[in-house]
N, C-alpha and C. Protein backbone atom coordinates (compact mmCIF):
# COMPACT_ATOMS: atom_id res chain seq x y z
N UNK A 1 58.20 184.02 194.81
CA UNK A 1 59.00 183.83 193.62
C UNK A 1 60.05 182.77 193.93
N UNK A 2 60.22 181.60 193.44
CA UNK A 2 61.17 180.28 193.67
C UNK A 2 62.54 180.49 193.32
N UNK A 3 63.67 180.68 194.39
CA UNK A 3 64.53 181.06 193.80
C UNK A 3 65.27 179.74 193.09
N UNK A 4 66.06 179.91 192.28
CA UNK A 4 67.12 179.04 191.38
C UNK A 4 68.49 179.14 191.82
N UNK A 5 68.97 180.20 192.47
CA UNK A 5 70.15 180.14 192.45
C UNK A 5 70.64 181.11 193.38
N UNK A 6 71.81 180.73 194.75
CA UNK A 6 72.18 181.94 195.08
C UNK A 6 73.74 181.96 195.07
N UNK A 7 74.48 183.24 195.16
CA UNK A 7 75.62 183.06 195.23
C UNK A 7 76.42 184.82 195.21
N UNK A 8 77.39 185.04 196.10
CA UNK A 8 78.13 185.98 196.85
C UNK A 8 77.00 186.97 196.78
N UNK A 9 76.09 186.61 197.55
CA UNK A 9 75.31 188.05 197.64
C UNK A 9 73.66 187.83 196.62
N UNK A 10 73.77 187.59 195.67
CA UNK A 10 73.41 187.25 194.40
C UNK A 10 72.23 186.35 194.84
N UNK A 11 70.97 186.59 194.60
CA UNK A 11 69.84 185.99 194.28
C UNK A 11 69.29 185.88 193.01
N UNK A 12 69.01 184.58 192.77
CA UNK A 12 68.22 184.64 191.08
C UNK A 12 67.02 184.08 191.03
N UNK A 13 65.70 184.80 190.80
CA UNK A 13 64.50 184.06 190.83
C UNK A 13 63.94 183.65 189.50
N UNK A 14 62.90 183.19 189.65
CA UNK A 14 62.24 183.25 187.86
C UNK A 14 60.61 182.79 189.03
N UNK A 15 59.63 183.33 188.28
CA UNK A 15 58.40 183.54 188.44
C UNK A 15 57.96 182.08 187.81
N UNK A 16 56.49 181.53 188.20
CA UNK A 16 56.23 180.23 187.51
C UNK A 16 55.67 181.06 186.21
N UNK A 17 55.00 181.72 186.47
CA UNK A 17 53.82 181.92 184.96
C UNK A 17 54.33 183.47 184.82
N UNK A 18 55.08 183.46 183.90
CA UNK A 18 55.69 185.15 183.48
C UNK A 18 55.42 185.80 182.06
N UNK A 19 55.70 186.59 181.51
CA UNK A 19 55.26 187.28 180.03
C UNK A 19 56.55 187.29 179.59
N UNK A 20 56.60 187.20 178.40
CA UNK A 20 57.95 187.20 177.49
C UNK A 20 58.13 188.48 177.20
N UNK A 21 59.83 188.68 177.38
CA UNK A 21 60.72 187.92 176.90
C UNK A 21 60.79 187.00 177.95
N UNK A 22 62.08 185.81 177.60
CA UNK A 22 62.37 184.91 178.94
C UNK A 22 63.17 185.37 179.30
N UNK A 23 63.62 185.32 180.81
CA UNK A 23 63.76 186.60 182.27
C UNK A 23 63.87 185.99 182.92
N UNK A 24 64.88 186.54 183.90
CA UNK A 24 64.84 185.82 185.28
C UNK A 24 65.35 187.34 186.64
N UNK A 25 65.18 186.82 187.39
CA UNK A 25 64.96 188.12 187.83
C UNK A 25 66.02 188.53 189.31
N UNK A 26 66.60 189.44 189.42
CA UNK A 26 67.92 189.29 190.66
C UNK A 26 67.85 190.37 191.48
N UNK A 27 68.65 189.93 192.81
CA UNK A 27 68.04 190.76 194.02
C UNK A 27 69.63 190.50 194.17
N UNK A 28 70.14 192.09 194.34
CA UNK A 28 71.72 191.68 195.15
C UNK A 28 71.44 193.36 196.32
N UNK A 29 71.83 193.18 197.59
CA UNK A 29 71.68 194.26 198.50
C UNK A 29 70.50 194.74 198.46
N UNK A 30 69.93 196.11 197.62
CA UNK A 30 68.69 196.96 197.55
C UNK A 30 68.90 196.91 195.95
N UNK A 31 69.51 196.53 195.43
CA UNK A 31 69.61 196.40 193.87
C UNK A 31 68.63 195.39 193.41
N UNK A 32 67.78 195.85 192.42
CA UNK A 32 66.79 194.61 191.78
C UNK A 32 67.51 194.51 189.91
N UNK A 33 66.92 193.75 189.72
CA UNK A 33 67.06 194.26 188.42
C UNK A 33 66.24 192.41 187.21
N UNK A 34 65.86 193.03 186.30
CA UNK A 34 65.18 191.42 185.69
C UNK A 34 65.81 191.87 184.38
N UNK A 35 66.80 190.22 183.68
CA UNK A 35 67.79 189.99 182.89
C UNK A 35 66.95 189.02 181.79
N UNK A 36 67.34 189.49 180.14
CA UNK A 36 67.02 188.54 179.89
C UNK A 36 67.81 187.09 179.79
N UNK A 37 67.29 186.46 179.18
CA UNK A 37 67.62 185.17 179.60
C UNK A 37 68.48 184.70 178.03
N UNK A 38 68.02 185.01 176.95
CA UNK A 38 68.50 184.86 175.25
C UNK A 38 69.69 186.10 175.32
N UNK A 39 69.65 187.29 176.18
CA UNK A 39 71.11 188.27 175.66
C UNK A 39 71.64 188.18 176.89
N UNK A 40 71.18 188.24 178.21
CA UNK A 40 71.86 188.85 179.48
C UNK A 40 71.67 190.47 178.93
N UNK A 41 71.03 190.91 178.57
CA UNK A 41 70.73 192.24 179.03
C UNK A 41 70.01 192.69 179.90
N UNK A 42 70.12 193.72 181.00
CA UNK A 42 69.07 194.19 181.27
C UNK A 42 67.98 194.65 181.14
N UNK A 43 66.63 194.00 181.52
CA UNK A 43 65.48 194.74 180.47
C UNK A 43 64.63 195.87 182.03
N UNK A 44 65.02 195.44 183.23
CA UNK A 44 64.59 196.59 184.22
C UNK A 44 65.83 196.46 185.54
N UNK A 45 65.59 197.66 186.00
CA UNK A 45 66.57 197.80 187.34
C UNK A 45 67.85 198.17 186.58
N UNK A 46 68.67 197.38 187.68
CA UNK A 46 70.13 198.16 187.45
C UNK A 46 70.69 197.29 188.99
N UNK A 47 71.87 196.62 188.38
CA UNK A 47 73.08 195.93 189.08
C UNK A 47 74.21 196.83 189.02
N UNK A 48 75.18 197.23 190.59
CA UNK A 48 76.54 197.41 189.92
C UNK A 48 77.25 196.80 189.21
N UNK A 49 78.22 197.29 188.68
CA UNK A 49 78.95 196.27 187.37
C UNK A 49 79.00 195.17 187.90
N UNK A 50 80.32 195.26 188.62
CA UNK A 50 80.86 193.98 189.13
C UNK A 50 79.90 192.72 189.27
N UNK A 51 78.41 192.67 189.94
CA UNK A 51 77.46 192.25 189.99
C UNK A 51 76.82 191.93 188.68
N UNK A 52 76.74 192.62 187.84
CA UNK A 52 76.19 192.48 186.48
C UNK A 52 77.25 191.62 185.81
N UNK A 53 78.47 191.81 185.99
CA UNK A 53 79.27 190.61 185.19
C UNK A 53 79.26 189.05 185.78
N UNK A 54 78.69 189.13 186.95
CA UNK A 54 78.79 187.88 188.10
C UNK A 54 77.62 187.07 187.18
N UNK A 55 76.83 188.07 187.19
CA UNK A 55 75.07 187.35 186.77
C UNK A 55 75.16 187.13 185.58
N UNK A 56 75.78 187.81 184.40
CA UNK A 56 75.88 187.15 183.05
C UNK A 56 76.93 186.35 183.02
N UNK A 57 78.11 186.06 183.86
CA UNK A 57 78.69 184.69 183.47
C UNK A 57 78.04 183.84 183.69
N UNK A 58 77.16 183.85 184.93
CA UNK A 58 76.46 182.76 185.53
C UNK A 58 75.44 182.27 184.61
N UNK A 59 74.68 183.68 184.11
CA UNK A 59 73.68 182.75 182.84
C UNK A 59 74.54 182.94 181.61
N UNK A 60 75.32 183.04 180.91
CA UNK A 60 75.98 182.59 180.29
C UNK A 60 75.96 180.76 180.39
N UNK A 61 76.16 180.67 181.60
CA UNK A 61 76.94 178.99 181.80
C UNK A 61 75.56 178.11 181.90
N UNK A 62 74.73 178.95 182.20
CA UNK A 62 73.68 177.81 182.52
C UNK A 62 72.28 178.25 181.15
N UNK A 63 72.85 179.05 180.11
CA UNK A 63 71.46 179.64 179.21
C UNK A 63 70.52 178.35 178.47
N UNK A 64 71.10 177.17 178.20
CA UNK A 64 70.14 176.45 178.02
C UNK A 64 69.19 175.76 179.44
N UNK A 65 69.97 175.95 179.81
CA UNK A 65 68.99 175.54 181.83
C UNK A 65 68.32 176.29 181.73
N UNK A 66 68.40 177.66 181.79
CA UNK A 66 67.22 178.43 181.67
C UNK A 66 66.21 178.43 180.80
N UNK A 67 66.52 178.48 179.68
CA UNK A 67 65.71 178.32 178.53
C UNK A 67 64.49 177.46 178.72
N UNK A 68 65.42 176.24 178.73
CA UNK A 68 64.05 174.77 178.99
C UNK A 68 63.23 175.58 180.72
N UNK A 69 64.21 175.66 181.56
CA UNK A 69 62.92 176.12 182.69
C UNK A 69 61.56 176.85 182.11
N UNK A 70 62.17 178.17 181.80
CA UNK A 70 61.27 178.69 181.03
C UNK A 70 60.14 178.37 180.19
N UNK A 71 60.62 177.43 179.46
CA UNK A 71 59.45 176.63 178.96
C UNK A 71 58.59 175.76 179.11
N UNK A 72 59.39 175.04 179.93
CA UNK A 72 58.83 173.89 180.86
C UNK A 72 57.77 174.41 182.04
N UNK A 73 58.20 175.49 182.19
CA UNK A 73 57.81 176.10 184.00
C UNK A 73 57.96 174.86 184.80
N UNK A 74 59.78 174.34 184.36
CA UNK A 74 60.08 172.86 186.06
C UNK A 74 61.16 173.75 186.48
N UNK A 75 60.53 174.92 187.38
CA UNK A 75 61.80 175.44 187.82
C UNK A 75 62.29 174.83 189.10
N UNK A 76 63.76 174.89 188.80
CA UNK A 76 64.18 174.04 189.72
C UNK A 76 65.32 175.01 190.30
N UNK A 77 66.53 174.21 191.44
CA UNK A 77 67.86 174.81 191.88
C UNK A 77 69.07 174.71 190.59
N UNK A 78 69.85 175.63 190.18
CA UNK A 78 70.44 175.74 188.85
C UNK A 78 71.84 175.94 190.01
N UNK A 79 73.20 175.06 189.87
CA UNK A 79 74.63 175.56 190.24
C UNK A 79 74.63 177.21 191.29
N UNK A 80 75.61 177.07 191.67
CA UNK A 80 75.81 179.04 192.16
C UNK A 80 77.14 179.23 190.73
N UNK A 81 77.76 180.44 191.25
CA UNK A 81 78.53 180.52 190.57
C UNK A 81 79.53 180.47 191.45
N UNK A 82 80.54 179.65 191.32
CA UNK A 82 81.81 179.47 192.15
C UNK A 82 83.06 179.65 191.57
């Protein structure tokens, strides 16, 4: 799975060929969890908060980056969050 992005802990992947909704998918400690990409909700797993607010500012800031990846399948390296 190609990751896009890492940051304090925080892994973010996205799959090349995936099923909708558009998703991207995060690994922090033993925590998994796959977000969508149009709300930042969780659609599986489970982040602690703090972690869950890290990952929706982050796609917050980058939701049209994602979007086009998604569609495109040109996934590429997307910012960390700093």
């Amino acid at each position: 799975m190609p990751e896009i992005s890492r940051f304090l802990g925080v892994v973010i992947s996205m799959y090349f060929d995936e099923h909708n909704p558009p998703h991207f998918h995060v690994r922090y400690s033993e925590h998994r969890a796959v977000v969508s990409i149009t709300d930042c909700s969780v659609l599986d797993g489970a982040l602690p908060p703090r972690v869950r607010g890290l990952v929706t500012e982050w796609a917050e800031l980058h939701q049209t980056e994602l979007l086009s990846m998604w569609q495109s399948k040109d996934i590429h390296k997307i910012e960390p969050l700093v």
